[in-house]
PDB file of N, CA and C in Angstrom:
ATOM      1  N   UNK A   1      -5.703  -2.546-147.324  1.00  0.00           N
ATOM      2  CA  UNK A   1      -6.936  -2.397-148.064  1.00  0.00           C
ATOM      3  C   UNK A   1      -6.902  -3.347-149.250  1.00  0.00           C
ATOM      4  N   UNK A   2      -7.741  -4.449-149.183  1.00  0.00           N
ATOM      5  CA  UNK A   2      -8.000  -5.324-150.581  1.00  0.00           C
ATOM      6  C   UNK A   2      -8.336  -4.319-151.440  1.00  0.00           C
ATOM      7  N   UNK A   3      -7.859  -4.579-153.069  1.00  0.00           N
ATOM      8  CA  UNK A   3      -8.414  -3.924-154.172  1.00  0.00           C
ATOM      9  C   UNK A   3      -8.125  -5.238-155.400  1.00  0.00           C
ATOM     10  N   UNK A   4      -9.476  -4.549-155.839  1.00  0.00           N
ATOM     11  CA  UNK A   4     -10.200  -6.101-156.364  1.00  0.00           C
ATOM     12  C   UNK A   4     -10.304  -5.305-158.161  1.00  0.00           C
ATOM     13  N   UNK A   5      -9.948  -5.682-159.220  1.00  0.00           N
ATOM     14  CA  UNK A   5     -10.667  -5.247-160.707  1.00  0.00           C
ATOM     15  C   UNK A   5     -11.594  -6.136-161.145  1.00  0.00           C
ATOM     16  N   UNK A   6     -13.027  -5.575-161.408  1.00  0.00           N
ATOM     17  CA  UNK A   6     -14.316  -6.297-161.586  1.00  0.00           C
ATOM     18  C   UNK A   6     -14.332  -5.610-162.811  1.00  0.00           C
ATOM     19  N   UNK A   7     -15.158  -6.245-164.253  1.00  0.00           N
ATOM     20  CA  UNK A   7     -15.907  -5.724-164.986  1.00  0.00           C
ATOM     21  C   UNK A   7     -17.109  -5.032-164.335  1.00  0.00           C
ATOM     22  N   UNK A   8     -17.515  -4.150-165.597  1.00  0.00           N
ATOM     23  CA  UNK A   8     -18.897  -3.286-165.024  1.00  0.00           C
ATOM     24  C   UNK A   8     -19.444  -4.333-166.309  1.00  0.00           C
ATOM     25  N   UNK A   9     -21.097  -4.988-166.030  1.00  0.00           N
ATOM     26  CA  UNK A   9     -21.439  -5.595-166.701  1.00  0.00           C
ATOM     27  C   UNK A   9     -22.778  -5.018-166.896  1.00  0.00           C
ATOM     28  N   UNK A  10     -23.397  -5.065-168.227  1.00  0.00           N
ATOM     29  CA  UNK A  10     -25.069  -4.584-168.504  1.00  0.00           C
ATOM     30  C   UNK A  10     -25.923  -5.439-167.812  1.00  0.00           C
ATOM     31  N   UNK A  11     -26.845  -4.787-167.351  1.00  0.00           N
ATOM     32  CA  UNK A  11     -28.127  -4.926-166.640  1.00  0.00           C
ATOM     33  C   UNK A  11     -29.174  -4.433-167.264  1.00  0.00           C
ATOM     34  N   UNK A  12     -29.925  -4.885-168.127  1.00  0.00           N
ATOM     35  CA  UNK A  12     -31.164  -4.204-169.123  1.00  0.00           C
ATOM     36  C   UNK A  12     -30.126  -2.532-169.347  1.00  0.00           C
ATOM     37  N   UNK A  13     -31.097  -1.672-168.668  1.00  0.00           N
ATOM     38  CA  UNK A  13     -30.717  -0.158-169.130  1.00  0.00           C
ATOM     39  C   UNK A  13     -29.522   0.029-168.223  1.00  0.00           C
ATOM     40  N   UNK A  14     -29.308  -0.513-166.954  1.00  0.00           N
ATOM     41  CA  UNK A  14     -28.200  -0.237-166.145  1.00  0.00           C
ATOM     42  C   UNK A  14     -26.897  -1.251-166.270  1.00  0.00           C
ATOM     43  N   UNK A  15     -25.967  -0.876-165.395  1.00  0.00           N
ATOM     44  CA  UNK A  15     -24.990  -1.647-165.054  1.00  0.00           C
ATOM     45  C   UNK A  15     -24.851  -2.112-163.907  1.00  0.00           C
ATOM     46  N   UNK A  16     -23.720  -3.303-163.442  1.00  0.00           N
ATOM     47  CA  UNK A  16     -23.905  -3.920-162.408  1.00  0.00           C
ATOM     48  C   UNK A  16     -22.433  -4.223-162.180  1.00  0.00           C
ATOM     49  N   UNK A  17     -22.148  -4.420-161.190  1.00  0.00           N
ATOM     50  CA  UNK A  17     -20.678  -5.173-160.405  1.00  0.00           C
ATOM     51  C   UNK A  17     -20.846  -6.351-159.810  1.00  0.00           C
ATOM     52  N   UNK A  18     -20.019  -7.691-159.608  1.00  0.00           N
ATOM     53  CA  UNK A  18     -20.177  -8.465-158.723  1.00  0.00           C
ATOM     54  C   UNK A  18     -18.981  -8.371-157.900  1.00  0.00           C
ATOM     55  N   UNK A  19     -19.474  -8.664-156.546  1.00  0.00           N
ATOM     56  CA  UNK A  19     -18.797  -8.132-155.212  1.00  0.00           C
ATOM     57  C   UNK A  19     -18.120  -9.067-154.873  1.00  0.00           C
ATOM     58  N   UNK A  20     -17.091  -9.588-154.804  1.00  0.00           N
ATOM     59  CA  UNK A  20     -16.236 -10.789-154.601  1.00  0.00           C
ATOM     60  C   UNK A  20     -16.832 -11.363-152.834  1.00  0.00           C
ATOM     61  N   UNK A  21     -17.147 -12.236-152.929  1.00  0.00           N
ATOM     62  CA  UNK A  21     -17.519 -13.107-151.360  1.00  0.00           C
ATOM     63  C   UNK A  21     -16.755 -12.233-150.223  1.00  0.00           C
ATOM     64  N   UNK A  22     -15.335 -12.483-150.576  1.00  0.00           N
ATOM     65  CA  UNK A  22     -14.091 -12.233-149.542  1.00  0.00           C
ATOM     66  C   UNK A  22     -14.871 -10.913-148.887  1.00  0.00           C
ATOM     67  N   UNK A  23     -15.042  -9.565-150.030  1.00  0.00           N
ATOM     68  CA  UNK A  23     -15.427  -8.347-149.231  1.00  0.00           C
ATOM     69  C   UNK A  23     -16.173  -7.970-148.758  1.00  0.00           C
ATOM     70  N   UNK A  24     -17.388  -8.994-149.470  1.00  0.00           N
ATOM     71  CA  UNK A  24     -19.264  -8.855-148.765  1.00  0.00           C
ATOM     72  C   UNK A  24     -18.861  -9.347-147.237  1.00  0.00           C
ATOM     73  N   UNK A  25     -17.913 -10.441-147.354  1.00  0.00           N
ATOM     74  CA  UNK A  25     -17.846 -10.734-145.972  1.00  0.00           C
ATOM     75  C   UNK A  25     -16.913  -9.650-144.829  1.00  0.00           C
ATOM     76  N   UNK A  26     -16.289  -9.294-145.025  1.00  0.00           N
ATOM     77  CA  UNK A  26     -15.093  -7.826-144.920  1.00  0.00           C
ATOM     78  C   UNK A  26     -16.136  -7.299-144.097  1.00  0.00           C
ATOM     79  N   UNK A  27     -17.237  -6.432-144.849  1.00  0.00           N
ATOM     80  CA  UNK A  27     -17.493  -5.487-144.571  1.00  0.00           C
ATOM     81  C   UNK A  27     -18.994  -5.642-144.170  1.00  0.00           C
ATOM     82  N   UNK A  28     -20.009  -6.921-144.027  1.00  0.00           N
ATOM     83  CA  UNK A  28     -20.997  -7.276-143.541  1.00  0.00           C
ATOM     84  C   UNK A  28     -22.014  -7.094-144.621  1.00  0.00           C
ATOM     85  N   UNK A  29     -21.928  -6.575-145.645  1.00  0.00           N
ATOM     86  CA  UNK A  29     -22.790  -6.351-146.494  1.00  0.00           C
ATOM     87  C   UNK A  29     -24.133  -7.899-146.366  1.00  0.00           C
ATOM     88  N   UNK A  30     -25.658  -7.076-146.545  1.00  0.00           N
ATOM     89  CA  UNK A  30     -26.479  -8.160-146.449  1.00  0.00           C
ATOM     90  C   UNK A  30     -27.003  -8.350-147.913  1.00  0.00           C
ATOM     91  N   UNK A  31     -28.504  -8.182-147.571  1.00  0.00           N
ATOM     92  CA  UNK A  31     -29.131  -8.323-149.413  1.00  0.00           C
ATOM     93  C   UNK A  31     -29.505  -7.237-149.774  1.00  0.00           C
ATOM     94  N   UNK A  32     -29.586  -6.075-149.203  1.00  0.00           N
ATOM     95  CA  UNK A  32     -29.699  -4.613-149.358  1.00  0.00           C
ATOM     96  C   UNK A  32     -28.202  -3.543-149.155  1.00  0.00           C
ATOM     97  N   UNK A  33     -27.541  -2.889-149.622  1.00  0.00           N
ATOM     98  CA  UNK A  33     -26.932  -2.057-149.494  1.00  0.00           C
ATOM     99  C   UNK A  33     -27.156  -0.423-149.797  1.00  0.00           C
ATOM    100  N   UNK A  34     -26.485   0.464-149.592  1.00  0.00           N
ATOM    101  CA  UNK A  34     -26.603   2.448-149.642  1.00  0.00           C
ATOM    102  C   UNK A  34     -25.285   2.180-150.457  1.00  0.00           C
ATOM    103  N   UNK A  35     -25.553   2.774-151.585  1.00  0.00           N
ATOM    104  CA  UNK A  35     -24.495   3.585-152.678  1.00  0.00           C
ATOM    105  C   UNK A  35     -25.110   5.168-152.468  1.00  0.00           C
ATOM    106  N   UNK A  36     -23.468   5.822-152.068  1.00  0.00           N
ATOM    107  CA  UNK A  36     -23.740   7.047-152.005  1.00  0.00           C
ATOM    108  C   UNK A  36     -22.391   7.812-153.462  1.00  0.00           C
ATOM    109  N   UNK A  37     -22.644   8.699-153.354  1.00  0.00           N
ATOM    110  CA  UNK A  37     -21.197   9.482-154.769  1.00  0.00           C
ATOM    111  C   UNK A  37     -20.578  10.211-153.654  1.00  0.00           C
ATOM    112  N   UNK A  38     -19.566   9.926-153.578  1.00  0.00           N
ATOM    113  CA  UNK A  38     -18.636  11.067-152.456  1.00  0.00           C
ATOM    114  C   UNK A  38     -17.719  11.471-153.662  1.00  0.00           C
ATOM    115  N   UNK A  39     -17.297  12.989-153.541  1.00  0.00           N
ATOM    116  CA  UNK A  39     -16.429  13.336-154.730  1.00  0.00           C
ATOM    117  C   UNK A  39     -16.486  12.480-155.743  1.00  0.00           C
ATOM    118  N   UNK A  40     -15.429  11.699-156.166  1.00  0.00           N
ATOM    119  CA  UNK A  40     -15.288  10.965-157.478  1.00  0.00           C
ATOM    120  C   UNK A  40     -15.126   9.804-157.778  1.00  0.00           C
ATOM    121  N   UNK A  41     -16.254   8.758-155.964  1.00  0.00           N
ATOM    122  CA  UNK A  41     -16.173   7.565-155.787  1.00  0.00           C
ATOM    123  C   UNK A  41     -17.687   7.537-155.439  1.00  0.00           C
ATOM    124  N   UNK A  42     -17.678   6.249-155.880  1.00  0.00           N
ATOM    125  CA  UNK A  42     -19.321   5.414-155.498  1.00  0.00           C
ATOM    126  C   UNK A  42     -18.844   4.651-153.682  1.00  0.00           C
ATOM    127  N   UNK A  43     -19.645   4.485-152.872  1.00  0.00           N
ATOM    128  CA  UNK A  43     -19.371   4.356-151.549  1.00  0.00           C
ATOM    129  C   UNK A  43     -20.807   2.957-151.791  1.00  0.00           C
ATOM    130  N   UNK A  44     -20.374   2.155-150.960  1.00  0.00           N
ATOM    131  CA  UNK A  44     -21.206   0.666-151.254  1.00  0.00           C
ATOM    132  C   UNK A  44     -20.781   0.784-149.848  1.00  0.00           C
ATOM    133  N   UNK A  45     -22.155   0.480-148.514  1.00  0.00           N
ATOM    134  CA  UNK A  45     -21.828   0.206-147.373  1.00  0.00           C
ATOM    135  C   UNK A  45     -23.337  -0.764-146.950  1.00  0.00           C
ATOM    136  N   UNK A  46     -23.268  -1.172-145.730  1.00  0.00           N
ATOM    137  CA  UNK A  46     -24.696  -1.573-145.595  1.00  0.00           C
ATOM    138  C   UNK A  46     -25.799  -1.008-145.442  1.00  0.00           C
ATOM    139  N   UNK A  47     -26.929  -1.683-145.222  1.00  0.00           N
ATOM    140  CA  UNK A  47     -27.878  -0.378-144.758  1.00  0.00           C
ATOM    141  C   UNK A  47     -28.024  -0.174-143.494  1.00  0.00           C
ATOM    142  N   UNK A  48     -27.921   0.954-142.881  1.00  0.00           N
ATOM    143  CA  UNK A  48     -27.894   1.241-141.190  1.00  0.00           C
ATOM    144  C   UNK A  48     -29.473   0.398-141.167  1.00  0.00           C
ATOM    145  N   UNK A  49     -29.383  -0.139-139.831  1.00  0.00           N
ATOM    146  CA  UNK A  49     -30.471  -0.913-139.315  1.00  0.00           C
ATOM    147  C   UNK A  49     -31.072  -0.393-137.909  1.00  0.00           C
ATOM    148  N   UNK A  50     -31.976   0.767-138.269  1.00  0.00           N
ATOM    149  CA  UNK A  50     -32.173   1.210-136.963  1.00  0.00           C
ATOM    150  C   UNK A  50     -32.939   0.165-135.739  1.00  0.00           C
ATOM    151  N   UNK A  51     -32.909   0.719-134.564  1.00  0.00           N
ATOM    152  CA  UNK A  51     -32.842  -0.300-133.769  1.00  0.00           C
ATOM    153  C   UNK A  51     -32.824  -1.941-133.886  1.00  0.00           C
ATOM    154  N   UNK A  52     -31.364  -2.244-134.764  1.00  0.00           N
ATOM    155  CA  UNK A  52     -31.177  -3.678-134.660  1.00  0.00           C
ATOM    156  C   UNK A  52     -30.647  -4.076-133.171  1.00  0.00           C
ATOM    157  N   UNK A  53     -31.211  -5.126-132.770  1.00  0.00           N
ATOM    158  CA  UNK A  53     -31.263  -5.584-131.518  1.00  0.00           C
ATOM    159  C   UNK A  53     -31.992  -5.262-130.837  1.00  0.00           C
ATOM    160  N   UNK A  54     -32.386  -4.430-130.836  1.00  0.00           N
ATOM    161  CA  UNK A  54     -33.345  -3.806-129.668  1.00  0.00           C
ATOM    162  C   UNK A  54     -34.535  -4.779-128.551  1.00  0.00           C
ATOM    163  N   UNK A  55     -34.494  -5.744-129.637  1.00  0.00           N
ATOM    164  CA  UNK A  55     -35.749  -6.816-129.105  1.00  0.00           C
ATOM    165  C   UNK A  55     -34.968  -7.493-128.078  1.00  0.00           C
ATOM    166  N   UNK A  56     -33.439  -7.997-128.173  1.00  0.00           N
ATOM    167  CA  UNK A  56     -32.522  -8.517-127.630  1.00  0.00           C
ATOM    168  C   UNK A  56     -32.147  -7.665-125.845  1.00  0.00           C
ATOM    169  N   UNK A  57     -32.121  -6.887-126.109  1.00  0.00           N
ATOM    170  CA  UNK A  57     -31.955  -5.710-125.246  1.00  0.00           C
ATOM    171  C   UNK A  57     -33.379  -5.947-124.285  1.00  0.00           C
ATOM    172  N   UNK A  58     -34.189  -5.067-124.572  1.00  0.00           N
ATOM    173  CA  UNK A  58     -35.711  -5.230-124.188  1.00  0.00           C
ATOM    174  C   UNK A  58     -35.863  -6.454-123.313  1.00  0.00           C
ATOM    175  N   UNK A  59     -35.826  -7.907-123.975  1.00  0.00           N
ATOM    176  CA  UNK A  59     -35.785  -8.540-123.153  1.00  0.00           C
ATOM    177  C   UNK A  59     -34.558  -9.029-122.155  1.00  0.00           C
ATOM    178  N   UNK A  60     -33.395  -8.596-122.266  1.00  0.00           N
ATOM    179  CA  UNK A  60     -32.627  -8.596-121.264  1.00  0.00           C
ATOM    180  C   UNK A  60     -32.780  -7.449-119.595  1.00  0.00           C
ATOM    181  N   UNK A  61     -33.107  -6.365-120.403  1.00  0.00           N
ATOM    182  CA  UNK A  61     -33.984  -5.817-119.325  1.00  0.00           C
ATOM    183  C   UNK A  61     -34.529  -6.442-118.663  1.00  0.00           C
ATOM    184  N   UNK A  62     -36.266  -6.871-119.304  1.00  0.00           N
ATOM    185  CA  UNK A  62     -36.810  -7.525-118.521  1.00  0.00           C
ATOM    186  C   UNK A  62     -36.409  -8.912-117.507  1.00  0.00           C
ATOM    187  N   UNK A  63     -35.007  -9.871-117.759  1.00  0.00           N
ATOM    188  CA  UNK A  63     -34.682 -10.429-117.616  1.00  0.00           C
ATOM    189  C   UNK A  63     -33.665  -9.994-116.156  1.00  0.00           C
ATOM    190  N   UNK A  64     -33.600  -8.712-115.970  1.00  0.00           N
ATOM    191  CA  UNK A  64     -32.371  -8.061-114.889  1.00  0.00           C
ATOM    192  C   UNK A  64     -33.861  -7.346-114.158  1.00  0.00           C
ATOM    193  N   UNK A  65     -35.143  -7.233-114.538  1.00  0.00           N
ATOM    194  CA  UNK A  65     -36.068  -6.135-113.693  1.00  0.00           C
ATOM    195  C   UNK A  65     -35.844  -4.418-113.676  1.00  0.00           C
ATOM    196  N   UNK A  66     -35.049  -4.425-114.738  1.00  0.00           N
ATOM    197  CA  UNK A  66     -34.352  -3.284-115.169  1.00  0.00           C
ATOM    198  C   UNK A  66     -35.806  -2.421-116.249  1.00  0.00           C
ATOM    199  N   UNK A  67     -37.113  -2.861-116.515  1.00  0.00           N
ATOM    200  CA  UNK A  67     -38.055  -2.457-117.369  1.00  0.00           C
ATOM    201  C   UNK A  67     -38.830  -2.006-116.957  1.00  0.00           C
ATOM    202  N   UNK A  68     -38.605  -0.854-116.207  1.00  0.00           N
ATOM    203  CA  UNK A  68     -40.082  -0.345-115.102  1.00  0.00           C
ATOM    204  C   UNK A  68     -39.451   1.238-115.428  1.00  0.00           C
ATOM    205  N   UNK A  69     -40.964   2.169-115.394  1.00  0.00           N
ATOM    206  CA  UNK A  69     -40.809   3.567-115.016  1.00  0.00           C
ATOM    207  C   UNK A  69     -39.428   3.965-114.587  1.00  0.00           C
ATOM    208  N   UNK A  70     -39.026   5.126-114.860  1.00  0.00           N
ATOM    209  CA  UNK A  70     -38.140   5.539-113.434  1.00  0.00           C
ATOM    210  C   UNK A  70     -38.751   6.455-112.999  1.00  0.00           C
ATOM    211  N   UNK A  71     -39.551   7.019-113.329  1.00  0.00           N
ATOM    212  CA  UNK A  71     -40.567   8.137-112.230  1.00  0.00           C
ATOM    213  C   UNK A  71     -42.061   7.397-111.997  1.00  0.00           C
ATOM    214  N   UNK A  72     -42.834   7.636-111.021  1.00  0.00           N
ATOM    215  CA  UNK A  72     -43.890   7.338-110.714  1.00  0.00           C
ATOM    216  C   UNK A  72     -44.673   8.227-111.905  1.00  0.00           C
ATOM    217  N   UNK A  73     -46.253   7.505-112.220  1.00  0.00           N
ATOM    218  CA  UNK A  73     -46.861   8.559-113.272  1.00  0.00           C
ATOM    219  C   UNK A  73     -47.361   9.347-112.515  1.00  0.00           C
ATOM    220  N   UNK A  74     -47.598  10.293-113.059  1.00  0.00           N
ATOM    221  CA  UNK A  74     -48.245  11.544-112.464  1.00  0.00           C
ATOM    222  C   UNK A  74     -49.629  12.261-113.102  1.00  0.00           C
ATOM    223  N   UNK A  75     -50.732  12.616-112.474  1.00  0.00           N
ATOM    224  CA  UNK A  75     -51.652  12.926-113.074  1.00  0.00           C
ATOM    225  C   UNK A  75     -51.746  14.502-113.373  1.00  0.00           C
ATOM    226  N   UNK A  76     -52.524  14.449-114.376  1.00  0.00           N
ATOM    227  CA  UNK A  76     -52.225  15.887-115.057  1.00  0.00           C
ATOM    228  C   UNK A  76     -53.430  16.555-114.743  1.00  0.00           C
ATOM    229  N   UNK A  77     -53.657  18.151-114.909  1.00  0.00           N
ATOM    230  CA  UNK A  77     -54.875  18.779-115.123  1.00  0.00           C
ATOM    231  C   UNK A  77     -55.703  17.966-115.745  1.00  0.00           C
ATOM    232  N   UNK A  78     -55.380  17.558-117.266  1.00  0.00           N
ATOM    233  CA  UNK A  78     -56.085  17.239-118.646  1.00  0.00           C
ATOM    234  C   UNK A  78     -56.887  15.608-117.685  1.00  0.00           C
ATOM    235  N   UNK A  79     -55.962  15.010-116.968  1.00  0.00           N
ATOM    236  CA  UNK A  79     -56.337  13.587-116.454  1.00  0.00           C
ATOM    237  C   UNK A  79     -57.436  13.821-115.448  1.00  0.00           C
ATOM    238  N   UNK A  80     -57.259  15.060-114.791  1.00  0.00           N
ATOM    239  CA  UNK A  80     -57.970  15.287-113.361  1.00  0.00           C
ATOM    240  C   UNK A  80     -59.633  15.677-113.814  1.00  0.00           C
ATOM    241  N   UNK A  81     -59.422  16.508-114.674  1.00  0.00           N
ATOM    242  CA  UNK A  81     -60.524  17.219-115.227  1.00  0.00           C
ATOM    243  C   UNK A  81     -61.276  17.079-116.116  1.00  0.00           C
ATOM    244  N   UNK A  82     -60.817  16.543-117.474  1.00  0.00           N
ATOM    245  CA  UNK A  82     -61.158  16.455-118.793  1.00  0.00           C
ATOM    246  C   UNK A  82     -61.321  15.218-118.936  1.00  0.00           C
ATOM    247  N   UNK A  83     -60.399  14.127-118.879  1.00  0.00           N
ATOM    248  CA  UNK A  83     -60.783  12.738-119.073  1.00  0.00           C
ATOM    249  C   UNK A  83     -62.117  11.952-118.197  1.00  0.00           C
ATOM    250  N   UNK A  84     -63.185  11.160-119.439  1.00  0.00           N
ATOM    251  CA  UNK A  84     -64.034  10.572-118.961  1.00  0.00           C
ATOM    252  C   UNK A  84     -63.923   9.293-119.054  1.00  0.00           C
ATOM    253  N   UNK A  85     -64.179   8.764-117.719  1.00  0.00           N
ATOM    254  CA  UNK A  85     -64.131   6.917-118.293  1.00  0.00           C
ATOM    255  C   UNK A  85     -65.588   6.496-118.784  1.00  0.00           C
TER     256      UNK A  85
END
C-alpha cells in the first residue's frame, strides 16, 4: 500500500488535498470522485458509472445477431380489446 503525506490546504471556506499522479493513476480516479466517512477515515474512490459500456456491448450484440426478442410478443386482452389505431 503506497502512503503518501500531503498538506490539507484552504479552499475559500473549505479545504483541499492534492492527489499525487502516481495514485489517481493506481486507482482510476477521473474528474469526479465519492468521498464517503467510514469510521475514522475519509474513503476517495471513483464514481460508479452505471452502465459504462453498455453502448459497446449493444453493439456487439448486434454485431453476433444476438439483439432480438427471446420470446415472440404476445397480445394482450388490453391489445385485443381496448387499443385503437
Amino acid at each position: 500500500m503506497n502512503v503518501v503525506k500531503t498538506p490539507i490546504i484552504k479552499i475559500g471556506n473549505s479545504r483541499g488535498i492534492r492527489i499525487p499522479k502516481l495514485l489517481i493513476d493506481q486507482v482510476g480516479l477521473g474528474n469526479e470522485v465519492e468521498i464517503a466517512v467510514q469510521r475514522d477515515q475519509l474513503v476517495i474512490r471513483p464514481t460508479s458509472r452505471p452502465r459504462y459500456g453498455w453502448d459497446e456491448q449493444f453493439r456487439a450484440m448486434a454485431r453476433r445477431g444476438d439483439d432480438r426478442l427471446l420470446d415472440e410478443p404476445a397480445a394482450t386482452h388490453w391489445d385485443l380489446s381496448e387499443w385503437k389505431w
